[in-house]
N, C-alpha and C. Protein backbone atom coordinates (compact mmCIF):
# COMPACT_ATOMS: atom_id res chain seq x y z
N UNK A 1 -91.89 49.95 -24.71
CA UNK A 1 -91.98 50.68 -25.96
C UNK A 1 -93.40 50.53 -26.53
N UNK A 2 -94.15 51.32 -27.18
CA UNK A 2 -94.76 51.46 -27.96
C UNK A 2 -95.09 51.88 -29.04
N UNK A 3 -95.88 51.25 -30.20
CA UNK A 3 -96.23 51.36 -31.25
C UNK A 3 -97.19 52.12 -31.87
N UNK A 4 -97.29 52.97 -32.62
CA UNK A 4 -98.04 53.95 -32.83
C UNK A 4 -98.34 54.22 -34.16
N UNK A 5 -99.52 54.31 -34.94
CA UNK A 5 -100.03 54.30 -35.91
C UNK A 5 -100.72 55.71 -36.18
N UNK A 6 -100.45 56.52 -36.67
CA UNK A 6 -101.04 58.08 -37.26
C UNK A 6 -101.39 58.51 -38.30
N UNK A 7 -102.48 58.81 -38.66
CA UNK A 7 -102.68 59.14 -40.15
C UNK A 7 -103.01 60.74 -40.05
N UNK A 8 -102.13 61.35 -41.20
CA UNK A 8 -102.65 62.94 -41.66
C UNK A 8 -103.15 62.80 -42.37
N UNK A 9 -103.36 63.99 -42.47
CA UNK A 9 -104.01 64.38 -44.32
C UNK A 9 -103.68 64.85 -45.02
N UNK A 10 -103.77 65.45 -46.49
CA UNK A 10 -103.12 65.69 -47.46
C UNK A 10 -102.53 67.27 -47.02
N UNK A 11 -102.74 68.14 -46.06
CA UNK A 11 -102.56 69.27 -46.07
C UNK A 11 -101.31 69.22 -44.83
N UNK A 12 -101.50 68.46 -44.27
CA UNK A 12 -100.39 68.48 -42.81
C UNK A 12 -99.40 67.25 -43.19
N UNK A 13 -99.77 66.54 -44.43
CA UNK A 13 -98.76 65.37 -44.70
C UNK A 13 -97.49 65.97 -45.11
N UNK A 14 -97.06 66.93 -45.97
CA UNK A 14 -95.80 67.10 -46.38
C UNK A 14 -94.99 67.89 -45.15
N UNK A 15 -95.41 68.54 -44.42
CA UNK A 15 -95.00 69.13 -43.07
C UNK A 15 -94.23 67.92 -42.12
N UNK A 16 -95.36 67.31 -41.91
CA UNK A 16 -95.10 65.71 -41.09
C UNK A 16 -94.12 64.69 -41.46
N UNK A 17 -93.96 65.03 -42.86
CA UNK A 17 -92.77 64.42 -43.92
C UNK A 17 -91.07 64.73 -43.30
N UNK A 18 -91.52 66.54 -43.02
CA UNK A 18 -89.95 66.75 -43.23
C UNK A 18 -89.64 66.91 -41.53
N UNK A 19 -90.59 67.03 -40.45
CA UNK A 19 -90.00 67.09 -39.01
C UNK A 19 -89.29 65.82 -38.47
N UNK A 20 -88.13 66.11 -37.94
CA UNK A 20 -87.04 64.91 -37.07
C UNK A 20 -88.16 64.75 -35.93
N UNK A 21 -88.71 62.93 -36.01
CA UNK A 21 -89.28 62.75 -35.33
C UNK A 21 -88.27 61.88 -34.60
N UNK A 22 -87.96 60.38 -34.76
CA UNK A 22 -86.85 59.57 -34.27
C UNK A 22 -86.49 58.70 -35.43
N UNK A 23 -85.68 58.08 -35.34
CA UNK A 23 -85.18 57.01 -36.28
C UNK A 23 -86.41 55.97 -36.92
N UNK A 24 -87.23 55.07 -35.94
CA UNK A 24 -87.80 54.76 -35.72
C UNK A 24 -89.15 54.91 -37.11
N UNK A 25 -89.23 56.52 -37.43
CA UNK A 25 -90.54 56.62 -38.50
C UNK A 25 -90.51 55.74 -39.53
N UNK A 26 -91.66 55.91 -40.03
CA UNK A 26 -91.77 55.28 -41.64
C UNK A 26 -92.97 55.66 -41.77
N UNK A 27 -93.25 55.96 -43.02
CA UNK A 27 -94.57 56.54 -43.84
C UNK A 27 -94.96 55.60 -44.87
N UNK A 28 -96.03 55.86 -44.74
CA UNK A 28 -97.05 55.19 -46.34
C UNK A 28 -97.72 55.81 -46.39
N UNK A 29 -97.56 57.02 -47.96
CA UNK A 29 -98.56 57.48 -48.81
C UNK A 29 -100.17 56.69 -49.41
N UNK A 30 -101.05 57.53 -49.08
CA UNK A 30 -102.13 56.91 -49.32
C UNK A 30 -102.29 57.61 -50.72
N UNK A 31 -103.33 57.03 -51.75
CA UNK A 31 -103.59 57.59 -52.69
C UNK A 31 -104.88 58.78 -52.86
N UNK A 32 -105.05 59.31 -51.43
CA UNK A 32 -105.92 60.71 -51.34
C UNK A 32 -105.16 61.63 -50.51
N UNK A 33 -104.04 61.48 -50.56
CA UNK A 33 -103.06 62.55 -49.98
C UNK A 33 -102.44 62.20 -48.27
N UNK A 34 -103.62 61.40 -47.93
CA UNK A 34 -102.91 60.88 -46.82
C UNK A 34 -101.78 60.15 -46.69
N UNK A 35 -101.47 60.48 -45.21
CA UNK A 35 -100.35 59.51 -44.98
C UNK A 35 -100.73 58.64 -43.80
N UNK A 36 -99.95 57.62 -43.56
CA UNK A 36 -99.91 56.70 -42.15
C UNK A 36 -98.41 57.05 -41.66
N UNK A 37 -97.80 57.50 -40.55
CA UNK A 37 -96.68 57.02 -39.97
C UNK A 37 -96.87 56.45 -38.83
N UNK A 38 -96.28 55.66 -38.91
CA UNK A 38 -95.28 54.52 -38.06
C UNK A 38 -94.45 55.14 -36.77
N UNK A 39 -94.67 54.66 -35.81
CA UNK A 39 -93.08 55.26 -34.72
C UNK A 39 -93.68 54.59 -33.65
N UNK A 40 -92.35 54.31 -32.80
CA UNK A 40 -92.06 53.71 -31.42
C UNK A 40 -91.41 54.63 -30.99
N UNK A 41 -92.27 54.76 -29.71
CA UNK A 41 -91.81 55.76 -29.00
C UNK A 41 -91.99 55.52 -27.11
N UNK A 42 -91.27 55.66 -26.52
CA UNK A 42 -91.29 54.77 -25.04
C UNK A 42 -92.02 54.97 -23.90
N UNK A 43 -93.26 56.66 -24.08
CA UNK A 43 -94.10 56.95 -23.71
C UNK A 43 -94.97 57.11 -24.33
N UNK A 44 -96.44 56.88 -24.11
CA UNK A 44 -97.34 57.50 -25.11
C UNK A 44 -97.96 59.17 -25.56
N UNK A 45 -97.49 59.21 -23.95
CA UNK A 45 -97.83 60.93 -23.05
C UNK A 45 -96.51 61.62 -24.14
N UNK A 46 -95.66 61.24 -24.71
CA UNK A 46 -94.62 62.00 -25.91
C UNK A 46 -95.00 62.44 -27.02
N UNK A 47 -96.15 61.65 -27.29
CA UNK A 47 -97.06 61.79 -28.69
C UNK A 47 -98.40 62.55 -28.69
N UNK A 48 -98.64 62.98 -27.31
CA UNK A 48 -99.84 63.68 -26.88
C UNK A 48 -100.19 65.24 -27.24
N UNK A 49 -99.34 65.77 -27.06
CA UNK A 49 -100.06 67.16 -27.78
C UNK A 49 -98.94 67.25 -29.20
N UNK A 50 -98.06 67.10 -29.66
CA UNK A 50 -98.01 66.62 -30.91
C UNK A 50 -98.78 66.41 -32.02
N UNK A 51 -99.61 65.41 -31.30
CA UNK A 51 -100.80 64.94 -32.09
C UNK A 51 -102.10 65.82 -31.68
N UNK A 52 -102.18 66.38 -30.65
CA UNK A 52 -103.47 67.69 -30.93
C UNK A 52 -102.95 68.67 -31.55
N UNK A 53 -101.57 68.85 -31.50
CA UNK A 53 -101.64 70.24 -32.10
C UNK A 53 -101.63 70.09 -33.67
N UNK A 54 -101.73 69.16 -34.30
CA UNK A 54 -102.52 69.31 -35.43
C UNK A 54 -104.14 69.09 -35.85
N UNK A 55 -104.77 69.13 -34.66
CA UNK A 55 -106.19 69.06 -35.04
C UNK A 55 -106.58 68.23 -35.87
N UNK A 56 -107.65 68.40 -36.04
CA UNK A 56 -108.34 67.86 -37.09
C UNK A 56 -107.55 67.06 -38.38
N UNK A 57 -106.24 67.42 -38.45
CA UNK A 57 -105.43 67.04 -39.65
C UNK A 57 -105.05 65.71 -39.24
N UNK A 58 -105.13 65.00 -38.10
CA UNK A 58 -104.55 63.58 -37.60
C UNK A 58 -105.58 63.19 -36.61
N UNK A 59 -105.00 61.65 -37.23
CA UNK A 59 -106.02 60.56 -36.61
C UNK A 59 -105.19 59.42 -35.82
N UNK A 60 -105.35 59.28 -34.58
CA UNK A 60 -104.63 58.45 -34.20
C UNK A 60 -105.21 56.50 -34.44
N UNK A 61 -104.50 55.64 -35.27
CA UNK A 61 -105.09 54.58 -35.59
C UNK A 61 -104.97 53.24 -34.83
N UNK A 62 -103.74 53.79 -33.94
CA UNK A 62 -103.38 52.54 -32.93
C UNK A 62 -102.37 53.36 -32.37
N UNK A 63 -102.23 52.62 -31.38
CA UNK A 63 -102.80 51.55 -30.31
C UNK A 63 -103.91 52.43 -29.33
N UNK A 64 -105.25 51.47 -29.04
CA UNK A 64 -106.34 51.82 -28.50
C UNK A 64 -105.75 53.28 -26.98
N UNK A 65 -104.79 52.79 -26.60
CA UNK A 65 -104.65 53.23 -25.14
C UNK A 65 -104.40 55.03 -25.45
N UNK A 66 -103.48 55.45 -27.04
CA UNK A 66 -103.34 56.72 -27.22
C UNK A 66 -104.55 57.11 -27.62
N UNK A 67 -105.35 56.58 -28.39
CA UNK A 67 -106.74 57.03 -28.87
C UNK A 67 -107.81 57.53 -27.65
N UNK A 68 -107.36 56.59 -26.36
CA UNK A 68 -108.02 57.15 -25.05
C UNK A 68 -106.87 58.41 -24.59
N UNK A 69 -106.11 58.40 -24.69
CA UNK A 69 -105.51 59.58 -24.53
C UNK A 69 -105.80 60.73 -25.01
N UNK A 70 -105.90 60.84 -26.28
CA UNK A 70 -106.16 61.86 -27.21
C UNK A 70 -108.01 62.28 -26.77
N UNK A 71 -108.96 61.22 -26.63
CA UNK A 71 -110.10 61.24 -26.52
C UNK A 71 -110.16 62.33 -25.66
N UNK A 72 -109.58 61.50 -24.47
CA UNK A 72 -109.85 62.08 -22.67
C UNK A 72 -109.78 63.76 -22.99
N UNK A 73 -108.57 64.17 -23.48
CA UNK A 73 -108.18 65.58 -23.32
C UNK A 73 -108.71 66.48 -24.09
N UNK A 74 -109.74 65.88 -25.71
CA UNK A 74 -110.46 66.22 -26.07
C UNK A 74 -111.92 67.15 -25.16
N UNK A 75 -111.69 66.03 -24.68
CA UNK A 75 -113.85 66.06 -23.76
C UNK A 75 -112.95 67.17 -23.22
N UNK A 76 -112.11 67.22 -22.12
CA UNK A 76 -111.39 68.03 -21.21
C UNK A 76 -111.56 69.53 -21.77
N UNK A 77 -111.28 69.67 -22.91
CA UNK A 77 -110.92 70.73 -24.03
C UNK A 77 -112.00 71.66 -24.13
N UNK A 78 -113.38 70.57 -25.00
CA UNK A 78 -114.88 70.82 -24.97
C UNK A 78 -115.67 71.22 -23.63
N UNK A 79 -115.54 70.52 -22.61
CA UNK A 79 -116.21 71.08 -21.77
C UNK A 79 -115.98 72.85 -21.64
N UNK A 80 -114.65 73.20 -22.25
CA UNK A 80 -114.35 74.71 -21.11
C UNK A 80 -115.24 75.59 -22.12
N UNK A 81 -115.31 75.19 -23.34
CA UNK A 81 -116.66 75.58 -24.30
C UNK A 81 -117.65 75.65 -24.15
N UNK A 82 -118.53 74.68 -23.05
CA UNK A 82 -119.71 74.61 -22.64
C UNK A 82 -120.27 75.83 -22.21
């Protein structure tokens, strides 16, 4: 299992609020509209385009190994831009 740390932002936070993610969530409101959620989830590759397909609106804060995840497919993304 793994642990997973995500922060939105004030514009994709109330969205992120109301989707059935698993039992597992929990949120903390920040006081600039952000949020942090919380979730265990038993792949990391489950949380992977999830978390791109909100762009720019999320930040992945832990654990290091999704942040290389998210990175990798980034560059992947950019290059076809080149």
């Amino acid at each position: 299992m793994f642990h997973a740390i995500i922060e939105f932002d004030s514009n994709a936070a109330p969205v992120v609020m109301e989707k059935q993610w698993n039992d597992s969530v929990k949120y903390q409101k920040h006081k600039d509209g952000w949020i942090s959620m919380r979730i265990t989830v038993s792949h990391l590759e489950d949380l992977k385009n999830e978390i791109l397909s909100w762009g720019h609106r999320a930040k992945v804060i832990e654990p290091l190994e999704l942040k290389q995840i998210i990175l990798e497919e980034i560059v992947k993304m950019t290059k076809l831009y080149e």
